[in-house]
PDB file of N, CA and C in Angstrom:
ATOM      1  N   UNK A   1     -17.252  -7.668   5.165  1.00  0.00           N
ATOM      2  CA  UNK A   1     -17.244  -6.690   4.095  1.00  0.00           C
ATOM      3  C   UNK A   1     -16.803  -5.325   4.618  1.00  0.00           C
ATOM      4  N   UNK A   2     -17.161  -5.071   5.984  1.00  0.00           N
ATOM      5  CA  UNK A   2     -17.163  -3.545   6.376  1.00  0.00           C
ATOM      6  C   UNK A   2     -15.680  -3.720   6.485  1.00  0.00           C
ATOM      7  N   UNK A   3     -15.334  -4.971   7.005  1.00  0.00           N
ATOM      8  CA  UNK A   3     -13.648  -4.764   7.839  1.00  0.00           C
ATOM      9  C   UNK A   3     -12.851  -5.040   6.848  1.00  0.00           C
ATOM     10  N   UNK A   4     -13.058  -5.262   5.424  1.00  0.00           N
ATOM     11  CA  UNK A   4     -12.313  -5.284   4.444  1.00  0.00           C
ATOM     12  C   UNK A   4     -12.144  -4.079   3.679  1.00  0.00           C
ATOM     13  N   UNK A   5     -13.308  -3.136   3.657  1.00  0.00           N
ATOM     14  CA  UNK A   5     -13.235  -2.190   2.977  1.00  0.00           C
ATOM     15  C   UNK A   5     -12.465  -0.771   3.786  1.00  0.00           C
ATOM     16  N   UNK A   6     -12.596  -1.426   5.708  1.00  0.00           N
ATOM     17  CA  UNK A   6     -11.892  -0.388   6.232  1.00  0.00           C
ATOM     18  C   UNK A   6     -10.248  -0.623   5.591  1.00  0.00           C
ATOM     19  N   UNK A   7      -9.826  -1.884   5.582  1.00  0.00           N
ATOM     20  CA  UNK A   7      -8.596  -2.021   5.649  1.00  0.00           C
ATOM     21  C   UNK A   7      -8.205  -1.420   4.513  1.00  0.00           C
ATOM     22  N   UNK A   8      -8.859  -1.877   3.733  1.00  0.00           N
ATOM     23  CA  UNK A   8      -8.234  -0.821   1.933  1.00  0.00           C
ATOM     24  C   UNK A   8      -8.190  -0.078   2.163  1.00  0.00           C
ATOM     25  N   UNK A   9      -9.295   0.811   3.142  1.00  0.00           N
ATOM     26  CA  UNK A   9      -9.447   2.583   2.308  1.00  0.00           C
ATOM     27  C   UNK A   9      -7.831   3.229   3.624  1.00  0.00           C
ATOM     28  N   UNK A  10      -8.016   2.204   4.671  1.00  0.00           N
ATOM     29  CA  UNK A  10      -6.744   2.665   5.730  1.00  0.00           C
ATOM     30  C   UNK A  10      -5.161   2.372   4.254  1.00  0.00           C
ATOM     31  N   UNK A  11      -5.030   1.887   4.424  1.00  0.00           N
ATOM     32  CA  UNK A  11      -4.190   1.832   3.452  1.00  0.00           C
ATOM     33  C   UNK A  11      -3.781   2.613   2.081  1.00  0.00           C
ATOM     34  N   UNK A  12      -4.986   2.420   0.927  1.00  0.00           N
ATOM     35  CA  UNK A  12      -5.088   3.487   0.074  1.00  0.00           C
ATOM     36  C   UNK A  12      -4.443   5.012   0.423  1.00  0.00           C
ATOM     37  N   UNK A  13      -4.813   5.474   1.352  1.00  0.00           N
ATOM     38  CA  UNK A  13      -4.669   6.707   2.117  1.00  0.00           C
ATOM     39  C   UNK A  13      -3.313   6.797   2.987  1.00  0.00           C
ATOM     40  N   UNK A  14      -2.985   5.627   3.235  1.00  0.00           N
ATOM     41  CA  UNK A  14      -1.113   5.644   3.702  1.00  0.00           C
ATOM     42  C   UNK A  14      -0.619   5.642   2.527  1.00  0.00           C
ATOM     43  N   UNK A  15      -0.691   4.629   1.335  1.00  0.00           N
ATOM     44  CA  UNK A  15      -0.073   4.749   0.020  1.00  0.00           C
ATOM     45  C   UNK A  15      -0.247   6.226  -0.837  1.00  0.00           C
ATOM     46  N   UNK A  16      -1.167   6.873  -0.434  1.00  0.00           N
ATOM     47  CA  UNK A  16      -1.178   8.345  -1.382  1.00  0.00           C
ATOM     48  C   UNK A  16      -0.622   8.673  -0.615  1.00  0.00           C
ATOM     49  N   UNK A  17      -0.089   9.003   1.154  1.00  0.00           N
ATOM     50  CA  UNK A  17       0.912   9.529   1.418  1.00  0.00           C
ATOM     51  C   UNK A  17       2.227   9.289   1.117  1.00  0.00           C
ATOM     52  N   UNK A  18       2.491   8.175   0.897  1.00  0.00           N
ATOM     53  CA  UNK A  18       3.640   7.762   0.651  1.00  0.00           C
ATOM     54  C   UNK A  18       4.078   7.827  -1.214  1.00  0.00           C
ATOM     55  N   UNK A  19       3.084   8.080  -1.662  1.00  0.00           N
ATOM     56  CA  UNK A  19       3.609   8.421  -3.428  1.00  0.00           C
ATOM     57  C   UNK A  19       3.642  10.469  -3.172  1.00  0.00           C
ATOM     58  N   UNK A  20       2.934  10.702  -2.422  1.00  0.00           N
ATOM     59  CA  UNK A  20       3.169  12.360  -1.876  1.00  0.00           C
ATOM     60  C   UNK A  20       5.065  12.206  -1.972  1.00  0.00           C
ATOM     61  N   UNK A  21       4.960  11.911  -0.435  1.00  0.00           N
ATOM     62  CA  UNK A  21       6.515  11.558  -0.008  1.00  0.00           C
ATOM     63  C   UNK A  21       7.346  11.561  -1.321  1.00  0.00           C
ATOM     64  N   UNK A  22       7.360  10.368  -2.147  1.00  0.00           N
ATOM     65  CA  UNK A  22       8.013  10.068  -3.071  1.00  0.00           C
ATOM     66  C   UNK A  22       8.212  11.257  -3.943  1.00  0.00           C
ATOM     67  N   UNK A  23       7.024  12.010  -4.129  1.00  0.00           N
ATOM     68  CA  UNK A  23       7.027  13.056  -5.185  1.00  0.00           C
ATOM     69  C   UNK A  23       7.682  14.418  -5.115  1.00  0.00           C
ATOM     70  N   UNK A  24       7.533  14.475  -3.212  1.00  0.00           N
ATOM     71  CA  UNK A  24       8.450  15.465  -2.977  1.00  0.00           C
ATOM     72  C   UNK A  24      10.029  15.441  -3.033  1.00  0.00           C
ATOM     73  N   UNK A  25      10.475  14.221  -2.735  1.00  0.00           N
ATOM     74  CA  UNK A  25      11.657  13.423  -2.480  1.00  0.00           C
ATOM     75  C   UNK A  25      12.540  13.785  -4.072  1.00  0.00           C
ATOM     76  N   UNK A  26      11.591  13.511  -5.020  1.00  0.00           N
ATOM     77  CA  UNK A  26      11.638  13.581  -6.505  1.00  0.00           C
ATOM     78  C   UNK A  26      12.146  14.728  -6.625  1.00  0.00           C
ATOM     79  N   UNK A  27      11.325  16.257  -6.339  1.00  0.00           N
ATOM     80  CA  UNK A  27      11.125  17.255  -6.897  1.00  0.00           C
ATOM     81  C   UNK A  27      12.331  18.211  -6.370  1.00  0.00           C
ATOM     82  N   UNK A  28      12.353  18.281  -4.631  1.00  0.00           N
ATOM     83  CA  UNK A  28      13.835  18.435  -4.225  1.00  0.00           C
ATOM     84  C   UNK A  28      15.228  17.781  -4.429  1.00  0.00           C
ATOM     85  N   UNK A  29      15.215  16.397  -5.203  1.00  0.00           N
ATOM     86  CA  UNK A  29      16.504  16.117  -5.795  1.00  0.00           C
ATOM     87  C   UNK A  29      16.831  16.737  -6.935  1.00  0.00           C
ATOM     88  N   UNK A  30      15.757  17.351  -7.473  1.00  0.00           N
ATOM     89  CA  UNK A  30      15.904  18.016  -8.934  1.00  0.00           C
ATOM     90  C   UNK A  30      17.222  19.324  -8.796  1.00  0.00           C
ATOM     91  N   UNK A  31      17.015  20.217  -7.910  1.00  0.00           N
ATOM     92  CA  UNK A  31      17.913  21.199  -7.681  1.00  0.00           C
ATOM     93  C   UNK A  31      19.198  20.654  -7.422  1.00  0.00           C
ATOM     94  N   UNK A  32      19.705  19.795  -6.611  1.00  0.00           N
ATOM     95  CA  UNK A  32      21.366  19.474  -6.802  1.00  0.00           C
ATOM     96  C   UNK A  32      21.362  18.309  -7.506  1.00  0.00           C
ATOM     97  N   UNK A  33      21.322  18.697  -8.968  1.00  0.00           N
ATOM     98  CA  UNK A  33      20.996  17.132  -9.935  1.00  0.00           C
ATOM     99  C   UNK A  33      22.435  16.928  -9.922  1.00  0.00           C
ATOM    100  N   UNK A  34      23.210  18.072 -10.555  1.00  0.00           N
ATOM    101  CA  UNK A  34      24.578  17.993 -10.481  1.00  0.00           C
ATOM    102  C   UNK A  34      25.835  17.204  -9.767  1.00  0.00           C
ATOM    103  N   UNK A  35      25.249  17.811  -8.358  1.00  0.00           N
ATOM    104  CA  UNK A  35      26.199  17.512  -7.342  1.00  0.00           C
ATOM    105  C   UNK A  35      26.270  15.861  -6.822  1.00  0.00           C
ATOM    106  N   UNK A  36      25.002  15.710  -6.956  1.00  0.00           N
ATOM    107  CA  UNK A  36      24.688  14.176  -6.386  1.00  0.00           C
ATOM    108  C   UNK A  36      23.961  13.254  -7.445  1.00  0.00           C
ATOM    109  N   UNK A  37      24.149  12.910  -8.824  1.00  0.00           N
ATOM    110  CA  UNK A  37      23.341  12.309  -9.646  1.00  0.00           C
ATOM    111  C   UNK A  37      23.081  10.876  -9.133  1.00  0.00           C
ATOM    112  N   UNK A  38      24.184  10.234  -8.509  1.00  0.00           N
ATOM    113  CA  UNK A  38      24.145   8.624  -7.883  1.00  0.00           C
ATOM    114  C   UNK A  38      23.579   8.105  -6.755  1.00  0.00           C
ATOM    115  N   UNK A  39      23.911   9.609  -6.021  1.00  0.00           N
ATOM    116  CA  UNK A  39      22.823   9.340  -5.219  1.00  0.00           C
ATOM    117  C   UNK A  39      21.473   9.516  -5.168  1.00  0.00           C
ATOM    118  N   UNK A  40      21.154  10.873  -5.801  1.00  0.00           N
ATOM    119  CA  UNK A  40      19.603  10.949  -6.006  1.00  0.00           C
ATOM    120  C   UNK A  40      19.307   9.921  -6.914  1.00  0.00           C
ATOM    121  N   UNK A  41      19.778   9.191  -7.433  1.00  0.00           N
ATOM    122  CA  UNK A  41      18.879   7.977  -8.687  1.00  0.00           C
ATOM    123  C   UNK A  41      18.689   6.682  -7.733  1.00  0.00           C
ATOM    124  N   UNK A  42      19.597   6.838  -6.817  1.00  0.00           N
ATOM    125  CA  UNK A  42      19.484   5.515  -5.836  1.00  0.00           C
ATOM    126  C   UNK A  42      18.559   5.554  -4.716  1.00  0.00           C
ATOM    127  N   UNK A  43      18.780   7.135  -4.204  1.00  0.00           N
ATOM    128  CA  UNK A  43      17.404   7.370  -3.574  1.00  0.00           C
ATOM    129  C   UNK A  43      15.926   7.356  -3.619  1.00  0.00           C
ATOM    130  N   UNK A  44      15.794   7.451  -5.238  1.00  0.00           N
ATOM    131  CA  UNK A  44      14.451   7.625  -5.382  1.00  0.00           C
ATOM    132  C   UNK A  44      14.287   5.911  -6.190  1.00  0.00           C
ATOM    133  N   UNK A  45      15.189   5.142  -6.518  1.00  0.00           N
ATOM    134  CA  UNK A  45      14.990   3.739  -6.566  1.00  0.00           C
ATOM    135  C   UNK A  45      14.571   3.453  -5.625  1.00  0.00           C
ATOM    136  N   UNK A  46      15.280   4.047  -4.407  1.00  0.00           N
ATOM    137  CA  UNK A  46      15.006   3.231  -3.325  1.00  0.00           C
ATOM    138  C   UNK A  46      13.667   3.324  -2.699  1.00  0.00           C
ATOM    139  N   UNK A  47      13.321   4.680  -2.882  1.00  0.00           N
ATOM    140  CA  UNK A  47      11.550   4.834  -2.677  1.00  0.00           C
ATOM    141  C   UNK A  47      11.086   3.967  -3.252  1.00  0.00           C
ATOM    142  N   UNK A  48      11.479   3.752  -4.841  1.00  0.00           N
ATOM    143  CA  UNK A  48      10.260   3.333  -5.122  1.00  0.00           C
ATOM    144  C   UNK A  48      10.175   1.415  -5.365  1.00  0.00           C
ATOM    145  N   UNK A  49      10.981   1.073  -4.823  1.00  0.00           N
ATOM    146  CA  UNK A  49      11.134  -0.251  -4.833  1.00  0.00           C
ATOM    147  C   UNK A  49      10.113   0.048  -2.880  1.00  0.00           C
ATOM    148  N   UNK A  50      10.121   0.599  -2.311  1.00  0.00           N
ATOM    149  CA  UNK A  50       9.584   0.822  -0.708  1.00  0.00           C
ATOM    150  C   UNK A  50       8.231   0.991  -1.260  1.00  0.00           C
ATOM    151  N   UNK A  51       7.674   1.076  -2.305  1.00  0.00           N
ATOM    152  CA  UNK A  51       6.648   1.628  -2.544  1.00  0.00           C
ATOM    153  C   UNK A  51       6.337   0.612  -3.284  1.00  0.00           C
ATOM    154  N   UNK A  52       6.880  -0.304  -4.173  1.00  0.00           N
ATOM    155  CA  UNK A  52       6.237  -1.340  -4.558  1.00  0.00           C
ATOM    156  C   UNK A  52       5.854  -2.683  -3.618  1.00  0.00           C
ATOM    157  N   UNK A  53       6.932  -2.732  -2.858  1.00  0.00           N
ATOM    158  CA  UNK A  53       7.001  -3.853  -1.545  1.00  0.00           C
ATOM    159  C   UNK A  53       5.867  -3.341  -0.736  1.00  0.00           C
ATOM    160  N   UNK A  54       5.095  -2.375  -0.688  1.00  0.00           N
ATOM    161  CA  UNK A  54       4.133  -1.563   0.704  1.00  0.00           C
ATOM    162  C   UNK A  54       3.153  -2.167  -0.057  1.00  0.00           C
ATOM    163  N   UNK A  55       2.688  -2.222  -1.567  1.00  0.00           N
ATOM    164  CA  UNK A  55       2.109  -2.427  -2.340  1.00  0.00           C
ATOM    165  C   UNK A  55       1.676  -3.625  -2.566  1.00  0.00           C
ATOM    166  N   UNK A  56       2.498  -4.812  -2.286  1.00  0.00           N
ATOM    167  CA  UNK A  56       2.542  -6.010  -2.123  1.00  0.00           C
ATOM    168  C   UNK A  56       1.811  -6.495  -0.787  1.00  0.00           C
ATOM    169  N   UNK A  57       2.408  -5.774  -0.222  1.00  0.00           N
ATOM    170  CA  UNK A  57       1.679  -6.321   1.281  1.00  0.00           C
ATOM    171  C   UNK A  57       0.475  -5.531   1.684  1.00  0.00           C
ATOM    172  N   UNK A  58       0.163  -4.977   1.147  1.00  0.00           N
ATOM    173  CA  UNK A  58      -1.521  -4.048   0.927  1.00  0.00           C
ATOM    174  C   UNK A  58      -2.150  -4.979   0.130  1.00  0.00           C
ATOM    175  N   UNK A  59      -1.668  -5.570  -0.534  1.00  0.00           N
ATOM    176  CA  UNK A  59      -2.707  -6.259  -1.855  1.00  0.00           C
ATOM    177  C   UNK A  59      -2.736  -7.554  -0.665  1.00  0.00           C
ATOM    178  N   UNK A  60      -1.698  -8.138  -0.007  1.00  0.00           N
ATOM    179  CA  UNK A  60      -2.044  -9.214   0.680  1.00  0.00           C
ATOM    180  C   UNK A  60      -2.739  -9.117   1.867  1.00  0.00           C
ATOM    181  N   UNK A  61      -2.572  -7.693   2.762  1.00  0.00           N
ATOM    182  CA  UNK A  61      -3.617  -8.123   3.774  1.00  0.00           C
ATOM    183  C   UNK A  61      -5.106  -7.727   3.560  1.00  0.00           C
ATOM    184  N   UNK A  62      -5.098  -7.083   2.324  1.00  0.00           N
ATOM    185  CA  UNK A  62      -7.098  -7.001   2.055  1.00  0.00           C
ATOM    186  C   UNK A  62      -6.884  -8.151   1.536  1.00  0.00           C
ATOM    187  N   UNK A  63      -6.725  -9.217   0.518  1.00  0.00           N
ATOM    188  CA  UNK A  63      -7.121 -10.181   0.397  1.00  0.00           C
ATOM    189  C   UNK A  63      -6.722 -11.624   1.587  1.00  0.00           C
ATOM    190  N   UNK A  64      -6.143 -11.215   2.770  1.00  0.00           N
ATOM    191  CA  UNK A  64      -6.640 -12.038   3.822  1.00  0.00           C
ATOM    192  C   UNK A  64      -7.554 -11.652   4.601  1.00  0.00           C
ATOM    193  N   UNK A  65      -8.126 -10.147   4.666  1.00  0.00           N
ATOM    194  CA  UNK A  65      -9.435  -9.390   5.126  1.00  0.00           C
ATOM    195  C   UNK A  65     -10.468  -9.668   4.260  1.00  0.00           C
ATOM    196  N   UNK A  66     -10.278 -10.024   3.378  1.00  0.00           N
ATOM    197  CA  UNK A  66     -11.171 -10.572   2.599  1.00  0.00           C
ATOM    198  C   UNK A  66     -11.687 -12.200   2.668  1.00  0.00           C
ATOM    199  N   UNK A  67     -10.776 -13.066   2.804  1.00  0.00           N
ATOM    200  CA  UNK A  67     -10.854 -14.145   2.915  1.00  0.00           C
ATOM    201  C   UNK A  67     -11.126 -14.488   4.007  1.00  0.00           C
ATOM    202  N   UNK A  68     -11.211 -14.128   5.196  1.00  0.00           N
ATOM    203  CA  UNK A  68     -11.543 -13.843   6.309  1.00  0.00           C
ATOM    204  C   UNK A  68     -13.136 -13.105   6.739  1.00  0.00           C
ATOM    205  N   UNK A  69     -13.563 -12.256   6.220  1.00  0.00           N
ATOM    206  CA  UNK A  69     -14.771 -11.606   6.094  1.00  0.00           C
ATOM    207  C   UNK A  69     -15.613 -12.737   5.153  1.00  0.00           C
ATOM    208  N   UNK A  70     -14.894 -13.681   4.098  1.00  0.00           N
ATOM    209  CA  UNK A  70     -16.380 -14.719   3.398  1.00  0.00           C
ATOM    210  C   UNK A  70     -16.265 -15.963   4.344  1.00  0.00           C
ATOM    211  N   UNK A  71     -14.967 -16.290   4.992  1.00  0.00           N
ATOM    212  CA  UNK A  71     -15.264 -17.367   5.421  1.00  0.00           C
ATOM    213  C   UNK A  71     -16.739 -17.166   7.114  1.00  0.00           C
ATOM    214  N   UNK A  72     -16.290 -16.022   7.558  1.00  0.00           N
ATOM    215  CA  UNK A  72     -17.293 -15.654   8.350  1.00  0.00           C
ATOM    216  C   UNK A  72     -18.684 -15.503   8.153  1.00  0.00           C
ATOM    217  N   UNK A  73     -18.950 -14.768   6.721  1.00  0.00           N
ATOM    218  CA  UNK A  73     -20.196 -14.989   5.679  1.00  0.00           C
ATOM    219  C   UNK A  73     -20.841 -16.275   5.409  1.00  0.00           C
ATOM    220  N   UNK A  74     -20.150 -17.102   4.832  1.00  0.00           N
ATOM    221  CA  UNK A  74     -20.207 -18.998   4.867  1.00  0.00           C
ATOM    222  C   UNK A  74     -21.090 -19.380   6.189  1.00  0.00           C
ATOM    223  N   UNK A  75     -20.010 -19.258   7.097  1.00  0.00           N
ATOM    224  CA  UNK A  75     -20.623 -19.804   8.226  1.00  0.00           C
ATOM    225  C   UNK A  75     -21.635 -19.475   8.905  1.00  0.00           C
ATOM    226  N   UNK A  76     -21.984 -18.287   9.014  1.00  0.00           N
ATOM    227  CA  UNK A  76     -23.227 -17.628   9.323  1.00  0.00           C
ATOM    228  C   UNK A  76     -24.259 -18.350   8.247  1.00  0.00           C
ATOM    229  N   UNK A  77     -24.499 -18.480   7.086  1.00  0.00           N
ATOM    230  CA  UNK A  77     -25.117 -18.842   6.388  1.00  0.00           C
ATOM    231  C   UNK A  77     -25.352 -20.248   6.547  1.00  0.00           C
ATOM    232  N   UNK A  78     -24.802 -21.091   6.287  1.00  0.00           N
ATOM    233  CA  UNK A  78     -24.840 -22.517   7.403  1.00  0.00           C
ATOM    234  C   UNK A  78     -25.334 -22.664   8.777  1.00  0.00           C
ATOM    235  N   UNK A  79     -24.836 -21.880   9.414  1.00  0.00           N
ATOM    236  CA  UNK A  79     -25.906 -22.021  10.363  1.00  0.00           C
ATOM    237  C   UNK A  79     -27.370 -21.688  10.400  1.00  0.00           C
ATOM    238  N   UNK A  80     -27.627 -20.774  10.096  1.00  0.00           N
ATOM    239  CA  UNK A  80     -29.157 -20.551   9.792  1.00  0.00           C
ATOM    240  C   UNK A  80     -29.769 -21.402   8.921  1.00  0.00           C
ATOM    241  N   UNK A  81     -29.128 -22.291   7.992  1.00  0.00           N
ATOM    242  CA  UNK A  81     -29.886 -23.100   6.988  1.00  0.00           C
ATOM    243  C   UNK A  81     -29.736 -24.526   7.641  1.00  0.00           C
ATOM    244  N   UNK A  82     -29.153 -24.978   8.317  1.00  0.00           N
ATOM    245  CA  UNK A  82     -29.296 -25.764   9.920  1.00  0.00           C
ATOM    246  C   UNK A  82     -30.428 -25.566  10.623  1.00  0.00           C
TER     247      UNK A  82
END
């Protein structure tokens, strides 16, 4: 439980940096909207497709920190009822 909840909150806290990132990324393309429209729309796709994929694999390693932390739970419990 403890080593599952570290892994989220480690994470959680890289992902608010990284929607930070994104937001700044956002806010400074705003000023040369003009000059570069194809690229700033591709750039900040490109964040945010980086930001859904980070997202994916956050959701998968707490739920193998998870699955990992009950199967350890289980077994402890079995043994003592042994």
């Amino acid at each position: 439980m403890v080593v599952s909840f570290l892994i989220y909150f480690t994470f959680n806290f890289k992902e608010a940096l990284l929607l930070f990132a994104l937001s700044l990324a956002y806010i400074t393309s705003v000023v040369p909207f003009f000059c570069g429209l194809i690229l700033i729309v591709g750039s900040v796709a490109k964040l945010k497709l980086y930001a859904h994929l980070y997202k994916t694999i956050k959701a998968n390693i707490v739920l193998t920190g998870k699955r990992f932390v009950s199967i350890n739970y289980f077994s402890f419990f079995s043994i003592n009822i042994i």
